[in-house]
Protein backbone atom coordinates (compact mmCIF):
# COMPACT_ATOMS: atom_id res chain seq x y z
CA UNK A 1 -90.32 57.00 3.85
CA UNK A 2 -91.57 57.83 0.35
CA UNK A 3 -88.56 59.71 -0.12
CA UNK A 4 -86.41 57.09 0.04
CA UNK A 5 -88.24 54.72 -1.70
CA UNK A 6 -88.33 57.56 -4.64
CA UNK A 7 -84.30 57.34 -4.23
CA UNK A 8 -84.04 53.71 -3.89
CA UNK A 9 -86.04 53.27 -7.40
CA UNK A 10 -83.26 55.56 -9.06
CA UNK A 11 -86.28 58.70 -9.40
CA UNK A 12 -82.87 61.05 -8.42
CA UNK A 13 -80.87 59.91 -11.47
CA UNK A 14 -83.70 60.09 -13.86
CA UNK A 15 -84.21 63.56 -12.81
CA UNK A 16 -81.06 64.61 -13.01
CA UNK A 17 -80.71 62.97 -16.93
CA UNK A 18 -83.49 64.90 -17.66
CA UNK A 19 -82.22 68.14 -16.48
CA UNK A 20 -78.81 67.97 -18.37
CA UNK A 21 -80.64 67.50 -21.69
CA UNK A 22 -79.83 71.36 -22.92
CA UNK A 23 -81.91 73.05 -25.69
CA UNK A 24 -80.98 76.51 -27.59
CA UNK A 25 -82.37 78.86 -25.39
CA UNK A 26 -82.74 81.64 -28.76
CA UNK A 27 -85.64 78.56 -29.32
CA UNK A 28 -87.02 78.47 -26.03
CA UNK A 29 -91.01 79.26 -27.41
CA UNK A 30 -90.55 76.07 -29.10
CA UNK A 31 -89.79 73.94 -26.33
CA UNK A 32 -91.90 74.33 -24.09
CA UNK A 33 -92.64 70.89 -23.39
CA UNK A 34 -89.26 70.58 -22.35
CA UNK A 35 -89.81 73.56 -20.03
CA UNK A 36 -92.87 72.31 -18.33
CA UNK A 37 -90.99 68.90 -17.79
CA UNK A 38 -88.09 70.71 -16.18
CA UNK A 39 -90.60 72.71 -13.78
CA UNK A 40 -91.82 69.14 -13.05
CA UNK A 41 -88.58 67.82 -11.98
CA UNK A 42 -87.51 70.32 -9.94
CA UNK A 43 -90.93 70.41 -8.20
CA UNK A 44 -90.44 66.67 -7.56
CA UNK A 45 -86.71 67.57 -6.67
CA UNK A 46 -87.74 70.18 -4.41
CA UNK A 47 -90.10 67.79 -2.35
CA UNK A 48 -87.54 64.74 -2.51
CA UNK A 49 -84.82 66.97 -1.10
CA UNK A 50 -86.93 68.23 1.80
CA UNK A 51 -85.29 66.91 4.77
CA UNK A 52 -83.74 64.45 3.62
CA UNK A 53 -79.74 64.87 3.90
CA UNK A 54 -78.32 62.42 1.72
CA UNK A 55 -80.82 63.43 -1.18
CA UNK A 56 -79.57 67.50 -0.21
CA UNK A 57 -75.60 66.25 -0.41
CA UNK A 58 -76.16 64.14 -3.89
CA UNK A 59 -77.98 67.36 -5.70
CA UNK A 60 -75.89 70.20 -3.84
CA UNK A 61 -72.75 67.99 -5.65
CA UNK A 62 -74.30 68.95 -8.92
CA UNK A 63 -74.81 72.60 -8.31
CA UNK A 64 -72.92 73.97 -11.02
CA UNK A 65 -75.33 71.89 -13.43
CA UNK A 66 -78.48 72.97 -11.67
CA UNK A 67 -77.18 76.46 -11.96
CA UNK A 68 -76.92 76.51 -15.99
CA UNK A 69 -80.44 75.06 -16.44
CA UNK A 70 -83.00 77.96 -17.75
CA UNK A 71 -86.47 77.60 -18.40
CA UNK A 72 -87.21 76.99 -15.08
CA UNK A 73 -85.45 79.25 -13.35
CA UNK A 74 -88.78 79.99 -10.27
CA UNK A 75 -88.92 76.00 -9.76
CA UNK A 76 -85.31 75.80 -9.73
CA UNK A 77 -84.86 78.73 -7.05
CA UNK A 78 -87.52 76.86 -5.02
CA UNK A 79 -85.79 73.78 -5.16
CA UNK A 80 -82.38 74.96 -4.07
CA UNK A 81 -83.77 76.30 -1.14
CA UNK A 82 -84.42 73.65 -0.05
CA UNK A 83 -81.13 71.93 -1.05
CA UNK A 84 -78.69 74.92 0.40
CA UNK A 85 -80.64 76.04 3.43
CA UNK A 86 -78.38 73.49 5.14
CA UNK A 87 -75.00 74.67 2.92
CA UNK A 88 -75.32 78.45 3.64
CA UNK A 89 -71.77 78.25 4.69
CA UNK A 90 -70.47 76.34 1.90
CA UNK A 91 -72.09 79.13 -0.58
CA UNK A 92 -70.53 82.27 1.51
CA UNK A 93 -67.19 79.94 1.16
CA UNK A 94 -67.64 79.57 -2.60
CA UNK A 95 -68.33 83.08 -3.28
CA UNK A 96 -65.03 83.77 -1.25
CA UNK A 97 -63.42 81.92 -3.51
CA UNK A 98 -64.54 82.35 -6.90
CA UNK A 99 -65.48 85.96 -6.51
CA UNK A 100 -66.57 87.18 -10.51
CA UNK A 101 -66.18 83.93 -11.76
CA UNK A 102 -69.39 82.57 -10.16
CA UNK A 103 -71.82 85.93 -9.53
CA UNK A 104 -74.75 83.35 -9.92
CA UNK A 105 -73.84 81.97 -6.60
CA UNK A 106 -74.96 85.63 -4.96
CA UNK A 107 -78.02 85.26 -6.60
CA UNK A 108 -78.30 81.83 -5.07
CA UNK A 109 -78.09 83.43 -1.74
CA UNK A 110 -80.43 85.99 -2.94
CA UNK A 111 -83.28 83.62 -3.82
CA UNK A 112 -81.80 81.89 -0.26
CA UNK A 113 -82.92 85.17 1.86
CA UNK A 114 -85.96 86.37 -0.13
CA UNK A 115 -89.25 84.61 -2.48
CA UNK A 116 -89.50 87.05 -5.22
CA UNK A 117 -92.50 85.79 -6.18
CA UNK A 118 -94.64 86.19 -2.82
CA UNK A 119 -91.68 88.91 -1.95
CA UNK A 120 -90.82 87.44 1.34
CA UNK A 121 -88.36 87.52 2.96
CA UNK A 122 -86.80 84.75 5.04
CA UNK A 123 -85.16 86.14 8.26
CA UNK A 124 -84.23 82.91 9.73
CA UNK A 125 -81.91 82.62 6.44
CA UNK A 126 -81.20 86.11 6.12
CA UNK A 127 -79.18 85.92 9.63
CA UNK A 128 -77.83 82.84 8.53
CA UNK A 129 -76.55 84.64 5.71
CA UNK A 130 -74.93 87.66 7.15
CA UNK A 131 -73.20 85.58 9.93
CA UNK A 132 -71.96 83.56 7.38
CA UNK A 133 -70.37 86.69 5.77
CA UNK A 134 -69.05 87.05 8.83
CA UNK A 135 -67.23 83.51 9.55
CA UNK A 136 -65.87 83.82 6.49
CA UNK A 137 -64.26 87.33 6.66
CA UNK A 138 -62.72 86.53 9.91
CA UNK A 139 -61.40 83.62 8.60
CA UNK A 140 -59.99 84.93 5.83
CA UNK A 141 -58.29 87.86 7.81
CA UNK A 142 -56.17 85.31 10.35
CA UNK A 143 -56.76 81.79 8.99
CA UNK A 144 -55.47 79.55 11.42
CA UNK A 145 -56.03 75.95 11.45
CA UNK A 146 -56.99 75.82 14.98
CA UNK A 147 -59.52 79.19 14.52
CA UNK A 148 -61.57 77.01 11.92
CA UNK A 149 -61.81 74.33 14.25
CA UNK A 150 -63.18 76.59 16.95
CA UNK A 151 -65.54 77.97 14.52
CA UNK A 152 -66.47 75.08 13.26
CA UNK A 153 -66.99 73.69 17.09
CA UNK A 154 -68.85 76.53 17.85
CA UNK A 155 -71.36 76.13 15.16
CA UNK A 156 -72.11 72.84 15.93
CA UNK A 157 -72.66 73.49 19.78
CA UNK A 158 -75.07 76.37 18.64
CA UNK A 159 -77.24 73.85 16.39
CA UNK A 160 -76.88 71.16 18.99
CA UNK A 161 -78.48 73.73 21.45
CA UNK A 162 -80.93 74.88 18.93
CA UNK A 163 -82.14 71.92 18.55
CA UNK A 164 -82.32 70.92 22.27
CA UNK A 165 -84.03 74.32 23.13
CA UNK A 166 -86.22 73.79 20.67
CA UNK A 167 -87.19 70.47 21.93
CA UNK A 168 -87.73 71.44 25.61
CA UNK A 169 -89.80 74.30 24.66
CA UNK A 170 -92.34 71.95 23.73
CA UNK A 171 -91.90 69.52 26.52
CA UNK A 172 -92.14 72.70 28.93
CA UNK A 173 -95.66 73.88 26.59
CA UNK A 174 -96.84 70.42 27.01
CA UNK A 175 -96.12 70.20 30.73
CA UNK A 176 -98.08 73.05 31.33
CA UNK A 177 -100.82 71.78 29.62
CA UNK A 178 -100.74 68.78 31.59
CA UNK A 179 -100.58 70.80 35.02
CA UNK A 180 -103.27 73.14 34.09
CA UNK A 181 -105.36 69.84 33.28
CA UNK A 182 -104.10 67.90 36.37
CA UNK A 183 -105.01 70.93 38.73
CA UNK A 184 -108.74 71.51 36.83
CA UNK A 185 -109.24 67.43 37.21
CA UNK A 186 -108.11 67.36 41.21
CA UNK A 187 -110.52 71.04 42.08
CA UNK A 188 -113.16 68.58 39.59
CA UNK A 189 -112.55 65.26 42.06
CA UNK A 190 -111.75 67.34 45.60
CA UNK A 191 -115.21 69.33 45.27
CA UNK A 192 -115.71 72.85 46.45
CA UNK A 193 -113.53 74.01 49.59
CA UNK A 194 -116.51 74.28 51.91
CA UNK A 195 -117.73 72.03 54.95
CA UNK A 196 -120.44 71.22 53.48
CA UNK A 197 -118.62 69.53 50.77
CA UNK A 198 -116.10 68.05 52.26
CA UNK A 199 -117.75 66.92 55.51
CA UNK A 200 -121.60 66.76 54.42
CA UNK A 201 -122.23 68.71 57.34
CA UNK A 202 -124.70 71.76 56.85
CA UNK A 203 -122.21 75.19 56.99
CA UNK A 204 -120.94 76.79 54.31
CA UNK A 205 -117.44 78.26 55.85
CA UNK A 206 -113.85 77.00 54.05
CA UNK A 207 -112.82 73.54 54.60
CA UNK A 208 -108.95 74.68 54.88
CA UNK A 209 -106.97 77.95 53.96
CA UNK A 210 -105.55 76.72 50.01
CA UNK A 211 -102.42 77.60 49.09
CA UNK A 212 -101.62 78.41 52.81
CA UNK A 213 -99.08 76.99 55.35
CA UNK A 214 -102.07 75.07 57.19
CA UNK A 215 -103.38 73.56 54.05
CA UNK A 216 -105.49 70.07 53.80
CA UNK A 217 -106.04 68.04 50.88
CA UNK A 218 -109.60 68.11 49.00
CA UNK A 219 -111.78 65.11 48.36
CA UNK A 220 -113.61 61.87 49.13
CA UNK A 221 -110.01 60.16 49.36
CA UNK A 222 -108.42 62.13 52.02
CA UNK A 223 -111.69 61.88 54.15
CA UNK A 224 -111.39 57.94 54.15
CA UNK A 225 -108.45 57.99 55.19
CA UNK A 226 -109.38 60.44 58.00
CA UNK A 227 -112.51 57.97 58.92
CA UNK A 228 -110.40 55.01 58.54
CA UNK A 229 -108.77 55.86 62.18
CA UNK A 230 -112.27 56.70 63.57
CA UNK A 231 -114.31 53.87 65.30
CA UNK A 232 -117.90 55.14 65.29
CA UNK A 233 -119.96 52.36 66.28
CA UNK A 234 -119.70 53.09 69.98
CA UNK A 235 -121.32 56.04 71.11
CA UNK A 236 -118.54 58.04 71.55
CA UNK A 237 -116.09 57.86 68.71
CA UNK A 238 -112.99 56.11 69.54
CA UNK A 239 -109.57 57.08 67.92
CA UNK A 240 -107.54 54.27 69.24
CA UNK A 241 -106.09 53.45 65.25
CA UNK A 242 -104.46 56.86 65.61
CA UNK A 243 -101.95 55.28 67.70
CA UNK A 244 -100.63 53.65 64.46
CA UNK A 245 -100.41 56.74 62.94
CA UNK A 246 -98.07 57.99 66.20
CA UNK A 247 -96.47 54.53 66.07
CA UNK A 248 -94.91 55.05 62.30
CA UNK A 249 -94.03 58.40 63.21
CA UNK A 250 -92.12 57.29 65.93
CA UNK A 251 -90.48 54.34 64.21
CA UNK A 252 -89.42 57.05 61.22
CA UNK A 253 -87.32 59.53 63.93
CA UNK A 254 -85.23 56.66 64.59
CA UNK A 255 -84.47 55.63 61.31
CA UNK A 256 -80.92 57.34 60.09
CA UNK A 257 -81.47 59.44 57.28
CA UNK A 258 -78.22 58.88 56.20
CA UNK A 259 -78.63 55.57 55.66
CA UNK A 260 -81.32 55.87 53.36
CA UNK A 261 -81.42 56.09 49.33
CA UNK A 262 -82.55 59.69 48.22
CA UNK A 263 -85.66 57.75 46.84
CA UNK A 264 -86.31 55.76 49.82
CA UNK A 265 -85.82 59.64 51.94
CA UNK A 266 -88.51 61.03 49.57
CA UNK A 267 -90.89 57.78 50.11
CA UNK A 268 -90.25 58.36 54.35
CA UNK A 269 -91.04 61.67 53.87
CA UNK A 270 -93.83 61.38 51.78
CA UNK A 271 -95.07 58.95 54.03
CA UNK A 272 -94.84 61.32 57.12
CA UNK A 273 -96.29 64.25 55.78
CA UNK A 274 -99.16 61.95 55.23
CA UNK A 275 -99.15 60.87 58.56
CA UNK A 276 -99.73 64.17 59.90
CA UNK A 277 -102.25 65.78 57.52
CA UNK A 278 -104.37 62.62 58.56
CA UNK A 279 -103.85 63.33 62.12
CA UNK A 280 -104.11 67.12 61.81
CA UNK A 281 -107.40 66.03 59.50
CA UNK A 282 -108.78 64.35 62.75
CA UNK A 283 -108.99 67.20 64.69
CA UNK A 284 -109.51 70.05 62.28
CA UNK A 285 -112.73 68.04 61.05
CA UNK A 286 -114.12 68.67 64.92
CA UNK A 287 -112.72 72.37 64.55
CA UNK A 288 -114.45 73.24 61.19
CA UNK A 289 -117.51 72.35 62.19
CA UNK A 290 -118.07 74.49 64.93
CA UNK A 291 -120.06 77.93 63.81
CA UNK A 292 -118.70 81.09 63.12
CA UNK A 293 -119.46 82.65 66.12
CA UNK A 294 -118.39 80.21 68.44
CA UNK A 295 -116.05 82.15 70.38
CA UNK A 296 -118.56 84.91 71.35
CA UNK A 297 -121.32 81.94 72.33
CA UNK A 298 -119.08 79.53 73.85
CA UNK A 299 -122.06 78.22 76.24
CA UNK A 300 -124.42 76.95 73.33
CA UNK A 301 -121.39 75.55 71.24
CA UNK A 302 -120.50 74.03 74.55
CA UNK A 303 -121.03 70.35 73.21
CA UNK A 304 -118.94 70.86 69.93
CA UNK A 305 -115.95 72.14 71.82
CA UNK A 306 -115.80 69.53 74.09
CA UNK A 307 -115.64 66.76 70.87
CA UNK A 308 -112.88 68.74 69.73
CA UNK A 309 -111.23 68.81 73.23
CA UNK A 310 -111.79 64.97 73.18
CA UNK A 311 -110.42 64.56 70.22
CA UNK A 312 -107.08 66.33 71.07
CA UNK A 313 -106.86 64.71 74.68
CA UNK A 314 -107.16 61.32 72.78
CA UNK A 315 -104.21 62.30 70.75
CA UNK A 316 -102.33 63.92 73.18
CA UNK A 317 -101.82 60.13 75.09
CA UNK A 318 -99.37 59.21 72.32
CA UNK A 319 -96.41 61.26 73.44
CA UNK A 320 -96.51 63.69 70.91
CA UNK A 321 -93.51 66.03 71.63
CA UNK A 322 -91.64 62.62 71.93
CA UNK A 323 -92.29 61.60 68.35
CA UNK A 324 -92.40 65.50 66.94
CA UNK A 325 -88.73 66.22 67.84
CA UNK A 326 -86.75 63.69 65.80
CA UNK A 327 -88.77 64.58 62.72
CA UNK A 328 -88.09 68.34 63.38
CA UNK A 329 -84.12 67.57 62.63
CA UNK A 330 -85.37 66.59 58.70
CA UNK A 331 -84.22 68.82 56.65
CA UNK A 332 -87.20 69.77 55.16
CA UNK A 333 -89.50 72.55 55.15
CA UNK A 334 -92.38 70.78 54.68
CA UNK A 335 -91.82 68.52 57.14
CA UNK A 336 -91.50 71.54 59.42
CA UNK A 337 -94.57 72.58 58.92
CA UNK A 338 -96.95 69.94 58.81
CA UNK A 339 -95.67 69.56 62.53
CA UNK A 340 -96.25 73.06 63.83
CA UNK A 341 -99.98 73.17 61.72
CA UNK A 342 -100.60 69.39 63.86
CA UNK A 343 -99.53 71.10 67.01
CA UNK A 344 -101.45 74.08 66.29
CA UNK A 345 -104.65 72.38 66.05
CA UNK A 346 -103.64 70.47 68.77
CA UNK A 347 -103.77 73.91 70.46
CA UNK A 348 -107.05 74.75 69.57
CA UNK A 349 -109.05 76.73 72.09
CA UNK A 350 -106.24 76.63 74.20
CA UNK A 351 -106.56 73.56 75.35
CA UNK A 352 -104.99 72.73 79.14
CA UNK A 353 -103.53 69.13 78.81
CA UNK A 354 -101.92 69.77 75.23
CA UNK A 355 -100.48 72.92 77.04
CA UNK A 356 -98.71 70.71 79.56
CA UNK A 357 -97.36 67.91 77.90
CA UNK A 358 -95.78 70.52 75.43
CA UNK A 359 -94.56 72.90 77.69
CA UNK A 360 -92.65 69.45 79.44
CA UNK A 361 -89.65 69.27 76.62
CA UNK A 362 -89.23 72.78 76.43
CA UNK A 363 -88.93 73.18 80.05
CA UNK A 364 -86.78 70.39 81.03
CA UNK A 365 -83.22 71.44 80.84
CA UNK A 366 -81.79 67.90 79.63
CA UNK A 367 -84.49 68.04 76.59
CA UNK A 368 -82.36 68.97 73.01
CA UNK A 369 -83.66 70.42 70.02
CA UNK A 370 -81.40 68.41 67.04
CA UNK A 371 -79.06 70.46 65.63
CA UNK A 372 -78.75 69.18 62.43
CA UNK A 373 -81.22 71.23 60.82
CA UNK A 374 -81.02 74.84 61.42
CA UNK A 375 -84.26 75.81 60.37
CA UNK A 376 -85.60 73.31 62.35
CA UNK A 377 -84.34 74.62 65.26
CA UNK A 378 -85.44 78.17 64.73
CA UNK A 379 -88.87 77.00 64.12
CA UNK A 380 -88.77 75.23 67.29
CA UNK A 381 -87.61 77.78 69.23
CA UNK A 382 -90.10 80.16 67.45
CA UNK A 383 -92.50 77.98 68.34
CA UNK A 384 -91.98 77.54 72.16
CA UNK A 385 -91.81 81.27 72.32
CA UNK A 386 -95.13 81.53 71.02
CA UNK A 387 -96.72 78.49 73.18
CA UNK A 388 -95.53 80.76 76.01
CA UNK A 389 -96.80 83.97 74.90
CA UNK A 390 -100.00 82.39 73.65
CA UNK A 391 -99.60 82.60 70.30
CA UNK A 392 -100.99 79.55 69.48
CA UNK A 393 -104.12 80.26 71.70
CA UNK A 394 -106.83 81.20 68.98
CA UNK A 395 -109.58 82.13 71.39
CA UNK A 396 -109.17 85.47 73.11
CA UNK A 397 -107.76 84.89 76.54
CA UNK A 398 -111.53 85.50 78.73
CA UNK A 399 -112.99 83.40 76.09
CA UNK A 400 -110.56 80.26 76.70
CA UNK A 401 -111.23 80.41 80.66
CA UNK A 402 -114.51 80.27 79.96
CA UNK A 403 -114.46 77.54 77.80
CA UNK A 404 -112.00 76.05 80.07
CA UNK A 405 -115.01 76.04 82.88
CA UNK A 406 -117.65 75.26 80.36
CA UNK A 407 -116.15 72.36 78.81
CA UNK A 408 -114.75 70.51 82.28
């Protein structure tokens, strides 16, 4: 902005009057008034011309005169830097070209690659440089019209990208800033991963396995929506709003994928997944809360697994395999598993009616797995394999009798 108001006010062409004004340089002790007034303007030159392109074009026209000014030979070197470190090219050309009749332009690129007075030395124009020596050799060897074009092509691809890189390297630095802050603010608002937290009940085990395939969400939000489909004013909780839960499930297996937007599929599928982490939620809040040695002292934890077994037995009245099986066709891994972790709490303790009504698709021949998704089917089939060997029972196998006898 101040640049160009600088240019718009003429400052350029007063600068450049003043620089053409030539003194005997035999006399040079005796003006140096003159000098410091040329340091001036090429100070001021240097920081008009920094970039700003149409100030860089106007002054880098009026090399030759810049190049024949002395008395201020460190300010001018510091202002053509910043005029030519955009015309590297154009130099290398020149001094193609004019070979002995113009050695100052080598010095040019001299002053270009290295500060002489802080001796540094500039790689970013030092490569810039030498691959300019090399453009121009190879164009001078076979100097075709369409050659120069490529080259020229090429180079402006290679800024274009430079530029872009450049630019997404500090999106990407600033998106992990804003992860590393998003994922310190949610472990902040979730709480510690412990029952106690979570649940306000007095054990200090894991609420969930985190970053595992059987993973629940932290916080005072997810366990409102958990309570939301628990009635607790009777005296034995009733889970009768699950049913909605089961009821959107089942109306999403029937809608065509197909027919849907890719941003209305990620909105269904979003809106599953939650659907069955607050279902899975229902039950694994019973689970959690039992103690860790529950399955050696099944007889005093007798009362705790049978809310869990009421729990599931209230959930298992909504057709569950019936709503599971469309959804396992998605093509989605996620979805995938958020239904085997449901069934596998479902499972818990090995429990005898889940059992049954699970075992019913799998057994009855006229029962499909879709084929559409081929993972899907795998992890169905993986699945049934393991209901039948007991995979999915977590108690040891004398323990679950047991419990079986306890509980009924």
């Amino acid at each position: 902005m101040n640049q160009n108001i600088l240019y718009n006010n003429g400052i350029l062409t007063i600068i450049f009057d003043i620089l053409r004004q030539t003194f005997d340089s035999k006399l040079m002790a005796q003006y140096t008034g003159t000098q410091g007034v040329f340091k001036r303007c090429f100070t001021l030159l240097k920081l008009m011309a920094r970039g700003n392109e149409l100030i860089q074009k106007r002054t880098f026209d009026r090399l030759n005169m810049l190049l024949s000014i002395e008395g201020a030979v460190p300010e001018m070197a510091d202002a053509l830097i910043e005029i030519t470190a955009f015309h590297i090219n154009t130099i290398v050309q020149l001094v193609a070209v004019h070979t002995t009749r113009a050695p100052q332009l080598l010095w040019l690129l001299h002053a270009i690659v290295k500060l002489e007075d802080v001796s540094m030395v500039l790689k970013k124009n030092q490569a810039a440089v030498m691959k300019s020596f090399i453009h121009v050799k190879l164009l001078k060897e076979a100097s075709t019209p369409d050659l120069v074009y490529l080259n020229s092509l090429v180079q402006l691809l290679a800024t274009c990208a430079e530029k872009y890189s450049l630019y997404y390297v500090e999106e990407d630095e600033l998106n992990q800033q804003l992860n590393t802050f998003a994922q310190n603010f949610q472990a902040i608002y979730g709480g510690a991963n412990t029952v106690r937290t979570q649940l306000r009940h007095p054990l200090d085990e894991p609420y969930t396995d985190l970053d595992g395939d059987t993973e629940l969400p932290l916080g005072p939000e997810f366990q409102e929506h958990v309570n939301y489909f628990i009635q607790r004013k009777k005296r034995q909780p009733d889970y009768f709003l699950s049913t909605c839960l089961f009821r959107q499930l089942g109306i999403s297996g029937k809608v065509s994928v197909a027919s849907l937007s890719e941003i209305q599929k990620l909105q269904q599928e979003q809106m599953d997944i939650k659907c069955l982490q607050v279902l899975r939620g229902i039950v694994h809040n019973e689970i959690v809360k039992l103690p860790p040695n529950w399955k050696t002292d099944v007889k005093n934890n007798k009362r705790k697994l049978k809310a869990v077994a009421r729990v599931q037995n209230a959930l298992n009245e909504n057709d569950i395999m019936g709503k599971m099986l469309p959804l396992l066709c998605r093509n989605s891994d996620t979805m995938v598993r958020e239904i085997l972790a449901f069934l596998s709490v479902m499972l818990f303790a090995a429990n005898a009616n889940v059992q049954s009504s699970l075992r019913r698709p799998a057994e009855n021949t006229d029962t499909e797995v879709p084929t559409t998704n081929s993972n899907a089917e795998e992890s169905y089939e993986a699945f049934t394999i393991g209901l039948s060997n007991g995979k999915f029972m977590v108690c040891p196998l004398h323990v679950s009798r047991q419990s079986d006898d306890d509980i009924s």
